[in-house]
N, C-alpha and C. Protein backbone atom coordinates (compact mmCIF):
# COMPACT_ATOMS: atom_id res chain seq x y z
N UNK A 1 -19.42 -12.11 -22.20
CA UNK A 1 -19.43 -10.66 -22.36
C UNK A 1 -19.91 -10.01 -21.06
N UNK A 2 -19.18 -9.23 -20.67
CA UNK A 2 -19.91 -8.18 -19.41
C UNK A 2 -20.77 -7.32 -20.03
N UNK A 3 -21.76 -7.30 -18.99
CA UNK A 3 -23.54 -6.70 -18.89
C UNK A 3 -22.61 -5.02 -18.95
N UNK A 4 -23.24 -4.15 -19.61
CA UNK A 4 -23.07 -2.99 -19.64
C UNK A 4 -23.35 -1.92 -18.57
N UNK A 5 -23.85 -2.34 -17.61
CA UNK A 5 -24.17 -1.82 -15.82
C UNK A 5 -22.61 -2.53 -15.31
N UNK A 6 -22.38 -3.24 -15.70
CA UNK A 6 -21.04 -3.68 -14.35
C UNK A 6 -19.68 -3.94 -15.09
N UNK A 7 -19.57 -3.08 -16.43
CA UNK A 7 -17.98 -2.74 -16.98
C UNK A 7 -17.92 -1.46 -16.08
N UNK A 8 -16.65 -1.79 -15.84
CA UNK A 8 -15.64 -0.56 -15.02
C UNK A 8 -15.40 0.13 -16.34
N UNK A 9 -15.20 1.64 -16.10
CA UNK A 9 -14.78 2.31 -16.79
C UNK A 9 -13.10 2.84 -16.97
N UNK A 10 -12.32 3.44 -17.80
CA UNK A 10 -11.27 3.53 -17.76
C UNK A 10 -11.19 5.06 -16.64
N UNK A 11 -10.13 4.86 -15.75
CA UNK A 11 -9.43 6.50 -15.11
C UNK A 11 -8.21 6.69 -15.28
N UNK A 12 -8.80 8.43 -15.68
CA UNK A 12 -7.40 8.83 -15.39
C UNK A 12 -7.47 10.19 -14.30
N UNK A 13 -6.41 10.05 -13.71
CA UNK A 13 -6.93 11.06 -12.01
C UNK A 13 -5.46 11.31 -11.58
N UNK A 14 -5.63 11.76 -10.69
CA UNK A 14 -4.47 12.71 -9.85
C UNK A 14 -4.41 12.50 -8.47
N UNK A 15 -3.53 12.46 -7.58
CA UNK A 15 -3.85 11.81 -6.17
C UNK A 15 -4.63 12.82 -5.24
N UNK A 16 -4.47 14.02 -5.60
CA UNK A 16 -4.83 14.95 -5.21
C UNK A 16 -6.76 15.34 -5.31
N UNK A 17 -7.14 14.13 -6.13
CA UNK A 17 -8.73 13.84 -6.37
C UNK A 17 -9.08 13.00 -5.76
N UNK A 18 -8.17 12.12 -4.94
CA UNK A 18 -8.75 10.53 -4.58
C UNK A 18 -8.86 10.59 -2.90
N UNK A 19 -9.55 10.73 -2.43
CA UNK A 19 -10.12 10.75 -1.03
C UNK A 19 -9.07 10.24 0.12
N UNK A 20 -8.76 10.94 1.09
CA UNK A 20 -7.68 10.68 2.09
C UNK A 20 -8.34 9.92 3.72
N UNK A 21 -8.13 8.75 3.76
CA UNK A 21 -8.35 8.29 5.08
C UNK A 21 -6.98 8.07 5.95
N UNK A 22 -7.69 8.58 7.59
CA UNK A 22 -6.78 8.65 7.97
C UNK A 22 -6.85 8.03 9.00
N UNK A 23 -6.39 6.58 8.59
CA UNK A 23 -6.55 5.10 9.12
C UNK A 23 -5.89 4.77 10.49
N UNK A 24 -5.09 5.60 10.68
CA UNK A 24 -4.42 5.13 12.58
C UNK A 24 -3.38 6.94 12.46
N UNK A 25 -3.39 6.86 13.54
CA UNK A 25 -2.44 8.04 14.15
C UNK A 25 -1.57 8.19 13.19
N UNK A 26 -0.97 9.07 12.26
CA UNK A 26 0.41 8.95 11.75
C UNK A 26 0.65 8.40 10.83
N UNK A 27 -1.05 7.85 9.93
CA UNK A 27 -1.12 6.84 8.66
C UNK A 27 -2.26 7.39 8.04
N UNK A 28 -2.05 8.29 6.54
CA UNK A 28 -3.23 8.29 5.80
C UNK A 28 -3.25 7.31 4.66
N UNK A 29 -4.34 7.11 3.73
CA UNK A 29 -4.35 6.28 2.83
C UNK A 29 -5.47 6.58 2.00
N UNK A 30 -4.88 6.47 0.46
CA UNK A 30 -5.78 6.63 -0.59
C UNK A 30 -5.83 5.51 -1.42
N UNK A 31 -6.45 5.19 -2.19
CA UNK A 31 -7.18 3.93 -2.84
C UNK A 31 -7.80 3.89 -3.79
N UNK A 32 -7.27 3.14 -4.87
CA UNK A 32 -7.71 3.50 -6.60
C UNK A 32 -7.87 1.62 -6.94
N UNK A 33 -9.31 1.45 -6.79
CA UNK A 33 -9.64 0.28 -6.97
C UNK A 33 -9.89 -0.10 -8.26
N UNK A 34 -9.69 -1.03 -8.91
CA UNK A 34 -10.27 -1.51 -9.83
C UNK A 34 -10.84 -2.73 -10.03
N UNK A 35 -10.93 -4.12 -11.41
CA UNK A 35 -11.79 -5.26 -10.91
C UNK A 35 -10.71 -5.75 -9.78
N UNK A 36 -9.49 -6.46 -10.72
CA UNK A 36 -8.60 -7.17 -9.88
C UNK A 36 -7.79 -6.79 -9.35
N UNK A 37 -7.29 -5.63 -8.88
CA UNK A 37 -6.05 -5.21 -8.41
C UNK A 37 -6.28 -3.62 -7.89
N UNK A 38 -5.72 -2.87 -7.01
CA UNK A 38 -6.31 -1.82 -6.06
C UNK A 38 -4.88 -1.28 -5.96
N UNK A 39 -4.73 0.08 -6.36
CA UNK A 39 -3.17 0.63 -6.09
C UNK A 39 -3.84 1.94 -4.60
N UNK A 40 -2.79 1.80 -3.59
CA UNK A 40 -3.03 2.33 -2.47
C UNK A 40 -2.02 3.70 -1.98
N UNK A 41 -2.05 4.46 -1.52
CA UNK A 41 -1.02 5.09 -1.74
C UNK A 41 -1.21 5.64 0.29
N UNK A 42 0.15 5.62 0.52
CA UNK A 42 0.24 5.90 1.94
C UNK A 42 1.14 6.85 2.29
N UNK A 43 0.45 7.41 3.77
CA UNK A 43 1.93 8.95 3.91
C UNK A 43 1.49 8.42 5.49
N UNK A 44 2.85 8.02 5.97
CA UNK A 44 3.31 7.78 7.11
C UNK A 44 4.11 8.96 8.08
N UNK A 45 4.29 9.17 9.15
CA UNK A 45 4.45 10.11 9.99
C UNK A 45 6.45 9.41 10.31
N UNK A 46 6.82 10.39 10.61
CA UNK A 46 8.41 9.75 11.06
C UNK A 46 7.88 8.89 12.39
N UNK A 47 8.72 7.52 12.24
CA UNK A 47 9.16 6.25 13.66
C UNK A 47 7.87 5.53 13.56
N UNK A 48 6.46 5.65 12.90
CA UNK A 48 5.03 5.00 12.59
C UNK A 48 5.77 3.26 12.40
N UNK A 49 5.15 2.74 13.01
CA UNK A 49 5.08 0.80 12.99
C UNK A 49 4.19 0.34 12.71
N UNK A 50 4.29 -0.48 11.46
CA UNK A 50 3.44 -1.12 11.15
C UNK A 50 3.70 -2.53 11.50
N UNK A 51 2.61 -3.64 12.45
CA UNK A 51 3.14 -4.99 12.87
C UNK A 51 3.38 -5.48 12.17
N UNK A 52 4.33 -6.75 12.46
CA UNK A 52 4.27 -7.29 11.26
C UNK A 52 3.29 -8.62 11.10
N UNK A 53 3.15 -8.90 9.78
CA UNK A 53 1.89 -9.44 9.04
C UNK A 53 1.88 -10.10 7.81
N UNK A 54 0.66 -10.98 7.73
CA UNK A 54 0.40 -11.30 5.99
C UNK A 54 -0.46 -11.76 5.59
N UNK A 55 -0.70 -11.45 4.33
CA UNK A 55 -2.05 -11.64 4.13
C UNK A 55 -2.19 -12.76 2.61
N UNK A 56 -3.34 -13.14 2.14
CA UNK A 56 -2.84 -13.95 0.87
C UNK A 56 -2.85 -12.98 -0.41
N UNK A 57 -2.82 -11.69 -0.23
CA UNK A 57 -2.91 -11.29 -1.78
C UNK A 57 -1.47 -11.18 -2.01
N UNK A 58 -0.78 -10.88 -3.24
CA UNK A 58 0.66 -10.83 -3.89
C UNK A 58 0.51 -8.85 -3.57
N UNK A 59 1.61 -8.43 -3.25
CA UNK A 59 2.06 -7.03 -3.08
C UNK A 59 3.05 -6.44 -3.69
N UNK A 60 3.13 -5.49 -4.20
CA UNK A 60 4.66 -4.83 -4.52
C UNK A 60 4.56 -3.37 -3.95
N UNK A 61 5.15 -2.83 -3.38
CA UNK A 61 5.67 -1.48 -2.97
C UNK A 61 6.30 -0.66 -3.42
N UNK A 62 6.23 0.35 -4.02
CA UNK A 62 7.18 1.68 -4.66
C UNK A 62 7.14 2.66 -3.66
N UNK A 63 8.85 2.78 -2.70
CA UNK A 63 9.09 3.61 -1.81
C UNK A 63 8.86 4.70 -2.70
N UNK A 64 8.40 5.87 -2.19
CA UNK A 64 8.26 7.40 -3.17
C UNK A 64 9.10 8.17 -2.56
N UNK A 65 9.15 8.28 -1.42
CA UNK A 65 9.79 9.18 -0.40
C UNK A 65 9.99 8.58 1.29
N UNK A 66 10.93 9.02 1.45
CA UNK A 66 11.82 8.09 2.76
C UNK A 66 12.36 7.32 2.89
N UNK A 67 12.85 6.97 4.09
CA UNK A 67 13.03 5.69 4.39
C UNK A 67 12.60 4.74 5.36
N UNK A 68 12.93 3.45 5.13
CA UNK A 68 12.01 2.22 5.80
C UNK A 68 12.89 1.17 6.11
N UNK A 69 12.88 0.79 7.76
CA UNK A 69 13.25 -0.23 7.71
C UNK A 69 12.14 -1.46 7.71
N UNK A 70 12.35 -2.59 7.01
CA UNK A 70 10.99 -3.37 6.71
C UNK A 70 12.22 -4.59 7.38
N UNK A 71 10.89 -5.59 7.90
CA UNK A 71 11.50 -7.04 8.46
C UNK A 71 10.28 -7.51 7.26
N UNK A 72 11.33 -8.86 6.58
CA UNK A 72 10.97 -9.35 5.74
C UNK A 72 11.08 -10.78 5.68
N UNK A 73 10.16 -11.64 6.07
CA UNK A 73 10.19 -13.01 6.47
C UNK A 73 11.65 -13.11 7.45
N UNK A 74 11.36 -12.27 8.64
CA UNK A 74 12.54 -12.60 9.40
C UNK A 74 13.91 -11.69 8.83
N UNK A 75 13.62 -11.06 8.00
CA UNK A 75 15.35 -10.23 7.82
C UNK A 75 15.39 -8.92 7.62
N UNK A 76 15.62 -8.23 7.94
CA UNK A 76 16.31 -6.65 8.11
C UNK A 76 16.33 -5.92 6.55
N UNK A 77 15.19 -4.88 6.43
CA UNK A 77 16.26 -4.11 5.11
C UNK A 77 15.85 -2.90 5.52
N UNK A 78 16.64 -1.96 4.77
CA UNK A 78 16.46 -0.89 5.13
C UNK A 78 16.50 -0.40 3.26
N UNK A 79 15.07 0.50 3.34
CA UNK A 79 14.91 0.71 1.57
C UNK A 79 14.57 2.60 1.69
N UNK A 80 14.91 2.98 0.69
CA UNK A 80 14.23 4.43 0.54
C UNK A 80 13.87 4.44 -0.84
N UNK A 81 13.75 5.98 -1.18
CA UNK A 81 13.18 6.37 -2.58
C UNK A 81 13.49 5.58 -3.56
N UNK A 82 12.43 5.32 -4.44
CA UNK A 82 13.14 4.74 -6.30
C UNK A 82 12.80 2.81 -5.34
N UNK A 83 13.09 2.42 -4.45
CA UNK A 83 13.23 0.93 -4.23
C UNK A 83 11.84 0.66 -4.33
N UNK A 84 11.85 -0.84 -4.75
CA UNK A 84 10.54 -1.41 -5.53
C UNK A 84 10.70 -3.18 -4.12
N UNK A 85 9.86 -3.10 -3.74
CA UNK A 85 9.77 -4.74 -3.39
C UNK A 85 8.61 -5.36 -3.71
N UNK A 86 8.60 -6.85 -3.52
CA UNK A 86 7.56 -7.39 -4.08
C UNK A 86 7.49 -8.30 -2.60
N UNK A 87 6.23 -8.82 -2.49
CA UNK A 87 5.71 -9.60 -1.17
C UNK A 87 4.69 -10.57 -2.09
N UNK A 88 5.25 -12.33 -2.29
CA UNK A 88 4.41 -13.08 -2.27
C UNK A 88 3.10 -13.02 -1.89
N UNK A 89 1.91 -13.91 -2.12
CA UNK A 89 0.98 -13.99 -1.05
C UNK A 89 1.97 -14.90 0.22
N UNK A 90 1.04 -14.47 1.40
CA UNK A 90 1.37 -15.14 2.60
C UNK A 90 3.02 -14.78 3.07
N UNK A 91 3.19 -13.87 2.35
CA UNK A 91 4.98 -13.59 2.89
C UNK A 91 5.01 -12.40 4.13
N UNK A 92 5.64 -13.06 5.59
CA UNK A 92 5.52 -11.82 6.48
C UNK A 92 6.19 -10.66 6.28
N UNK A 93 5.91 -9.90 6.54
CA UNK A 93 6.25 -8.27 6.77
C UNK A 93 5.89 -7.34 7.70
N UNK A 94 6.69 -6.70 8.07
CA UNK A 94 6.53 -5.42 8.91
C UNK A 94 7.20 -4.09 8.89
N UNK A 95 7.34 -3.17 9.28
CA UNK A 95 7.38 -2.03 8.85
C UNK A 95 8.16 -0.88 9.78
N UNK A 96 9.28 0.27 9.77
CA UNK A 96 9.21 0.85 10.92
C UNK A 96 9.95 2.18 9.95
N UNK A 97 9.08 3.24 9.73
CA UNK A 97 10.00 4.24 9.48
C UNK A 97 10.63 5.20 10.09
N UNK A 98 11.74 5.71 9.40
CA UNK A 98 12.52 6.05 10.22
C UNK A 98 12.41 7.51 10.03
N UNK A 99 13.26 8.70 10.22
CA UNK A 99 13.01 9.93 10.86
C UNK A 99 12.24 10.41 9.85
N UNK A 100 11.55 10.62 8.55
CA UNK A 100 11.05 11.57 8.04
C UNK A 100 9.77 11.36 7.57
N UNK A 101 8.91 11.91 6.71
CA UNK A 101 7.99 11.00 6.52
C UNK A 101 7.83 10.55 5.13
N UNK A 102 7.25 9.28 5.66
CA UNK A 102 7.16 8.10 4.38
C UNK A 102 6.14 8.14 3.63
N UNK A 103 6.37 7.79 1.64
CA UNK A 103 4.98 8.11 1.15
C UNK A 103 5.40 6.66 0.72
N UNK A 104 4.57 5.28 0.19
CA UNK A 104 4.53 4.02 -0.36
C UNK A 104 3.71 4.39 -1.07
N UNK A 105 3.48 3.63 -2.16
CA UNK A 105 2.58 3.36 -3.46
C UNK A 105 2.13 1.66 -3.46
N UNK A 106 1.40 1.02 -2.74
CA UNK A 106 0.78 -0.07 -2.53
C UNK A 106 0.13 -1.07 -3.38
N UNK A 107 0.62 -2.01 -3.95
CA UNK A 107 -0.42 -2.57 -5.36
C UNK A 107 -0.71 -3.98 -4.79
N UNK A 108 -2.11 -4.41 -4.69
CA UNK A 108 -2.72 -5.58 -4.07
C UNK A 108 -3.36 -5.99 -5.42
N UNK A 109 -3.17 -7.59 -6.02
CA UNK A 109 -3.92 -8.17 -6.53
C UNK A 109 -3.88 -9.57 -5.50
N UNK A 110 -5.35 -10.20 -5.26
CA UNK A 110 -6.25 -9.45 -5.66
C UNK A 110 -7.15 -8.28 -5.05
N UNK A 111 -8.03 -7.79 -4.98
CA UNK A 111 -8.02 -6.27 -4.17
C UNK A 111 -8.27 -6.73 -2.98
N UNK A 112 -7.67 -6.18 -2.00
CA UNK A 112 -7.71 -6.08 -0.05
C UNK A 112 -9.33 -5.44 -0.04
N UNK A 113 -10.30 -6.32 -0.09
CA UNK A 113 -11.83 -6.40 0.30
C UNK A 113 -11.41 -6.42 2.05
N UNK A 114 -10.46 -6.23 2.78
CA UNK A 114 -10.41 -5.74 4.44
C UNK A 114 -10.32 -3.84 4.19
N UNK A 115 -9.44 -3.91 3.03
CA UNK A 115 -9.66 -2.00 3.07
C UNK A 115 -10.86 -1.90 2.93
N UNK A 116 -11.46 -2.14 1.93
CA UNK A 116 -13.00 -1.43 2.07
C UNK A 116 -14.09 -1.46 2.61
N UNK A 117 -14.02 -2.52 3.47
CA UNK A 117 -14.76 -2.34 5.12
C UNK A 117 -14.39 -0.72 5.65
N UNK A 118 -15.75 -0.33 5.66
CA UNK A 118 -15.44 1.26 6.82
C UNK A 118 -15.69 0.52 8.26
């Protein structure tokens, strides 16, 4: 049984409540943590690069708005609104959007403990 000091409570919220960092030139980011899993939400600037990378948590992405070309273990896609991908743990990726700006919806299990380093 969990101790009654360290149950998480249930939320319900609006993005417009959840605190905006604005993590590199041309990249903000908000962050709705919970025990196991952390949904992130990002607004990218038009032509912003993200290197490419990987990490061991499992990822999925919900483009919201724009478009993206992503290199994906070595291959080319190009995704916009409504597209959903998923990223293994340890699967590379990188990032380059293109003219407008990009919003992603970010879901890390288990939670990216590198985001919450200030």
């Amino acid at each position: 049984m969990i101790a009654e000091d360290t149950r998480i409570s249930a939320l319900v919220t609006d993005w417009s409540k959840v605190p905006v960092e604005q993590i590199e030139k041309g990249i903000q980011r908000q962050m709705i943590v919970g025990q196991n899993v952390m949904v992130c939400r990002f607004r990218f600037a038009p032509f912003v690069v993200t290197a490419e990378h990987s990490h061991p948590h499992e990822q999925m992405t919900l483009v919201v708005q724009g478009k993206v070309k992503f290199i994906i273990s070595g291959e080319e896609r190009i995704v916009a609104a409504g597209d959903v991908l998923h990223f293994p743990p340890d699967n590379r990726h990188g990032a380059t959007m293109l003219d407008e700006e990009v919003i992603l919806i970010d879901i890390f299990a288990p939670i990216r403990e590198d985001f919450l380093k200030k």
